[in-house]
Protein backbone atom coordinates (compact mmCIF):
# COMPACT_ATOMS: atom_id res chain seq x y z
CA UNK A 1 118.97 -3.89 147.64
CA UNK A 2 122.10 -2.22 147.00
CA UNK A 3 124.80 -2.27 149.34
CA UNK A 4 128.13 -0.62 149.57
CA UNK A 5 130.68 -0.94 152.23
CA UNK A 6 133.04 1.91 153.34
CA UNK A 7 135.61 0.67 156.27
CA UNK A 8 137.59 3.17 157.66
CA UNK A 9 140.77 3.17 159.95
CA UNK A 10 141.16 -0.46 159.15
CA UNK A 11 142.21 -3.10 156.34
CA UNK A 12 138.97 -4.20 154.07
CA UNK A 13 138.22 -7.51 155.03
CA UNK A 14 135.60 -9.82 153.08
CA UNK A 15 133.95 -11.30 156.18
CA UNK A 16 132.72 -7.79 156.97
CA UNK A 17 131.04 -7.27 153.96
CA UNK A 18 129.77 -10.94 153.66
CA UNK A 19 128.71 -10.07 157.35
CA UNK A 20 126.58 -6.50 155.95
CA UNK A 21 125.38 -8.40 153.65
CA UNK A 22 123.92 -11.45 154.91
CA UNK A 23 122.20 -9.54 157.73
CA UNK A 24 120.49 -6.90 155.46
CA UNK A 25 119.14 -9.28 153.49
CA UNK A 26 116.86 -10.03 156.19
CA UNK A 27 115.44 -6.29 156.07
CA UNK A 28 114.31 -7.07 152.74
CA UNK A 29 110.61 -8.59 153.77
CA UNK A 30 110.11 -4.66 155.11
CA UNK A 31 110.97 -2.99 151.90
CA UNK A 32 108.85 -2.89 149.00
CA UNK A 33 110.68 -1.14 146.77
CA UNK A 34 114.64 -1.17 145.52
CA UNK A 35 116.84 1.21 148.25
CA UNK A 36 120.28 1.35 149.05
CA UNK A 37 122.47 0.26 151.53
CA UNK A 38 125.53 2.84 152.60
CA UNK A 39 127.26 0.93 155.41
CA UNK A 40 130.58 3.03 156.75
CA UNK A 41 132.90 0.76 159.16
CA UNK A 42 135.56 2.63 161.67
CA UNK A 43 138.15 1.00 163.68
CA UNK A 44 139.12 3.34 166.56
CA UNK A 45 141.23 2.16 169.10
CA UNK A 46 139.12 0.14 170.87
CA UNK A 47 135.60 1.29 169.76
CA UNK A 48 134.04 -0.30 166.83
CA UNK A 49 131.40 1.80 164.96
CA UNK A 50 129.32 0.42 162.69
CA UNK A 51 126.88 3.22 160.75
CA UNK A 52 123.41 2.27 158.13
CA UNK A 53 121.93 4.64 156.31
CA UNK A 54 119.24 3.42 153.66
CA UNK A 55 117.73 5.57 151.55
CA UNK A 56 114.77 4.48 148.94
CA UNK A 57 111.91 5.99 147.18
CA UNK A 58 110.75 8.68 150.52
CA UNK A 59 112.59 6.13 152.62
CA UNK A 60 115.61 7.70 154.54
CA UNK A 61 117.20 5.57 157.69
CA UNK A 62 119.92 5.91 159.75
CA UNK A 63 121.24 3.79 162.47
CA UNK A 64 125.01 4.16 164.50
CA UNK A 65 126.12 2.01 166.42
CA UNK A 66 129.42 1.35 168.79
CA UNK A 67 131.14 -1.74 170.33
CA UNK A 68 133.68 -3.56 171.62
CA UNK A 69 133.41 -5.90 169.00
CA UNK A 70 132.13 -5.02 165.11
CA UNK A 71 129.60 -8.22 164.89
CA UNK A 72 127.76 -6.84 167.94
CA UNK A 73 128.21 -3.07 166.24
CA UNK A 74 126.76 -4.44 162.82
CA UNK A 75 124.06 -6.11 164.56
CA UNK A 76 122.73 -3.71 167.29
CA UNK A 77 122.97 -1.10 164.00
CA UNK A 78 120.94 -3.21 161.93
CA UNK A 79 118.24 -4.35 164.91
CA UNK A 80 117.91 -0.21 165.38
CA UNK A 81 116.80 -0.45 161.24
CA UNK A 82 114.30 -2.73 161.38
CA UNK A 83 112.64 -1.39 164.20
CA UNK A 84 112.52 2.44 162.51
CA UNK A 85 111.42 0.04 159.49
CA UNK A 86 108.75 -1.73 161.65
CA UNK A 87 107.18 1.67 162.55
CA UNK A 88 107.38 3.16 159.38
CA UNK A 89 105.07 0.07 157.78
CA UNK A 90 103.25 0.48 160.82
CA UNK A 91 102.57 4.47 159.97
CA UNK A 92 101.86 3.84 156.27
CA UNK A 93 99.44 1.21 156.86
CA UNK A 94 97.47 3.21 159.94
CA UNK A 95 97.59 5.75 157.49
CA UNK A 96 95.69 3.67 154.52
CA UNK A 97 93.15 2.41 157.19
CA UNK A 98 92.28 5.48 158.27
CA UNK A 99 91.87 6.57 154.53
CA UNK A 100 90.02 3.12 153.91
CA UNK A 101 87.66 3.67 156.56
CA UNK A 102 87.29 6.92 155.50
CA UNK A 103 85.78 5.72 152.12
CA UNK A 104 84.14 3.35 153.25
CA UNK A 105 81.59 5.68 155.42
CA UNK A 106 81.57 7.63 152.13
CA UNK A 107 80.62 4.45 149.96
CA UNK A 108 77.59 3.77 152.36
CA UNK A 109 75.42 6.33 150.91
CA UNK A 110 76.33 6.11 147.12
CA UNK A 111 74.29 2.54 147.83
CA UNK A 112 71.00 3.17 149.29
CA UNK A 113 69.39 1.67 145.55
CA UNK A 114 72.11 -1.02 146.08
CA UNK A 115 70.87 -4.80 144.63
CA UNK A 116 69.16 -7.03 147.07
CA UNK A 117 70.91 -10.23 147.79
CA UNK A 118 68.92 -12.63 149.80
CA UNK A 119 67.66 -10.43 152.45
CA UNK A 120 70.83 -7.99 152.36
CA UNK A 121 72.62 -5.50 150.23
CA UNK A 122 76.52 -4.76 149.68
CA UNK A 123 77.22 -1.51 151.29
CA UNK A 124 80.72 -1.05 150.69
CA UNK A 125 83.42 -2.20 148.39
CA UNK A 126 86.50 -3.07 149.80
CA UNK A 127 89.47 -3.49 146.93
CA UNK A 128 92.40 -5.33 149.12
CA UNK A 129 96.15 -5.51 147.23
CA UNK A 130 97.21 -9.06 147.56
CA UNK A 131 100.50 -9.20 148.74
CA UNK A 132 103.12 -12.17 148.94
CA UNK A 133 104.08 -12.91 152.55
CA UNK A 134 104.41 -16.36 155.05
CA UNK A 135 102.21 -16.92 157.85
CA UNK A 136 103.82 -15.31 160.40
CA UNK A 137 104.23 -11.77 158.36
CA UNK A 138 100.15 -11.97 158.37
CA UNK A 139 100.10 -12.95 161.90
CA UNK A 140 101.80 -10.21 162.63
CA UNK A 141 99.87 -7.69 160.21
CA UNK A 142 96.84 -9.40 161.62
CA UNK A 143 97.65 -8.34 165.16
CA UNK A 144 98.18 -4.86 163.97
CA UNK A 145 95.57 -4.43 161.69
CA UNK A 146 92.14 -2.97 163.24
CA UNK A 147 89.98 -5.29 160.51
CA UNK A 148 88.54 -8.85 161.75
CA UNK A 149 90.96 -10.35 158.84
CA UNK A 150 93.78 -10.58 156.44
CA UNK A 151 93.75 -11.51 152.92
CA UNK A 152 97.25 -12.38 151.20
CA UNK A 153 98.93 -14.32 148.63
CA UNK A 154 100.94 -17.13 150.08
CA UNK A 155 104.86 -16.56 149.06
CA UNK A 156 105.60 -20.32 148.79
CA UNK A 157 102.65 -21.54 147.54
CA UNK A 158 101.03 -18.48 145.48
CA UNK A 159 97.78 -19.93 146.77
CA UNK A 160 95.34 -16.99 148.20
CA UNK A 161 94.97 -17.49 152.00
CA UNK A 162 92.29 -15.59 154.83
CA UNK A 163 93.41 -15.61 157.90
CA UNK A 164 91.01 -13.70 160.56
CA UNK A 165 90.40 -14.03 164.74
CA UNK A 166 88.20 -16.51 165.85
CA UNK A 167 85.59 -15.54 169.21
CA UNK A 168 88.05 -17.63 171.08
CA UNK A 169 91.12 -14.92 170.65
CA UNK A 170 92.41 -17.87 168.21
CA UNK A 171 93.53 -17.34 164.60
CA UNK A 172 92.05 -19.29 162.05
CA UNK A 173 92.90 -19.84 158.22
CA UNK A 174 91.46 -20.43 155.26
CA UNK A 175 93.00 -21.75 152.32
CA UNK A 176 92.39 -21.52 148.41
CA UNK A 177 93.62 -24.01 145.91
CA UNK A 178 93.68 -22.60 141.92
């Protein structure tokens, strides 16, 4: 992420931009690809503003904020981010289930001489990008996902995980070593 720093009415300090920084960096789990960071700083009188844009690859985001004081500016401004963030994942990947499902009713009938396995037959192929993330980040795509599970690559680890809902509203895992 690139970041610059524009402070106006008021003397550049570097606990502003250490500040910026330190509390975009936690935006980074939403972004997938490189963006930039154009945070502008004003001092007037007694009002504090504290203004984000971020602008990537289709991605354009802006948040404004105003306080008394320019931590509580820079936060609230970043919070107002990550939730546009939040629902733009959540668009994009409503979006690719819909499309998903979509093909998947259309794979249905390109099987009907599909290979007998035991007493069934695959169906449908399902091709599933394996992206790094913790536990809680597929939690949390597991609660807004409409499938029964979530397959990712650990980001500690690099160890394949499943995580899906038991009967019992209960998550469980399932872990892969190799």
């Amino acid at each position: 992420m690139i970041i610059s720093v524009t402070i106006r009415n008021g003397d550049g300090e570097t606990w502003q931009k250490e500040y910026i920084d330190e509390r975009l960096q936690k935006l980074k789990k939403y972004l997938d690809q490189p963006v930039e960071a154009h945070v502008v700083l004003s001092l007037e009188k007694f009002r504090n503003v504290a203004e984000i844009n971020l602008v990537g690859n289709g991605l354009n985001l802006n948040a404004k904020e105003e306080d008394k004081d320019m931590h509580l500016a820079i936060d609230n401004a970043v919070a107002k981010i990550e939730r546009q963030l939040k629902k733009h994942k959540e668009k994009l990947r409503s979006h690719k289930n819909h499309f998903l499902r979509d093909n998947e009713t259309g794979m249905g009938e390109d099987f009907d001489d599909a290979e007998e396995l035991g007493g069934g037959r695959v169906v449908a192929v399902k091709n599933l990008p394996l992206k790094p993330m913790s536990l809680d980040d597929a939690v949390m795509e597991m609660e807004t996902s409409k499938t029964g599970f979530v397959v990712y690559r650990d980001a500690k680890t690099e160890n394949i995980h499943v995580i899906y809902r038991q009967e019992d509203g209960n998550f469980a895992l399932i872990e892969t070593t190799g």
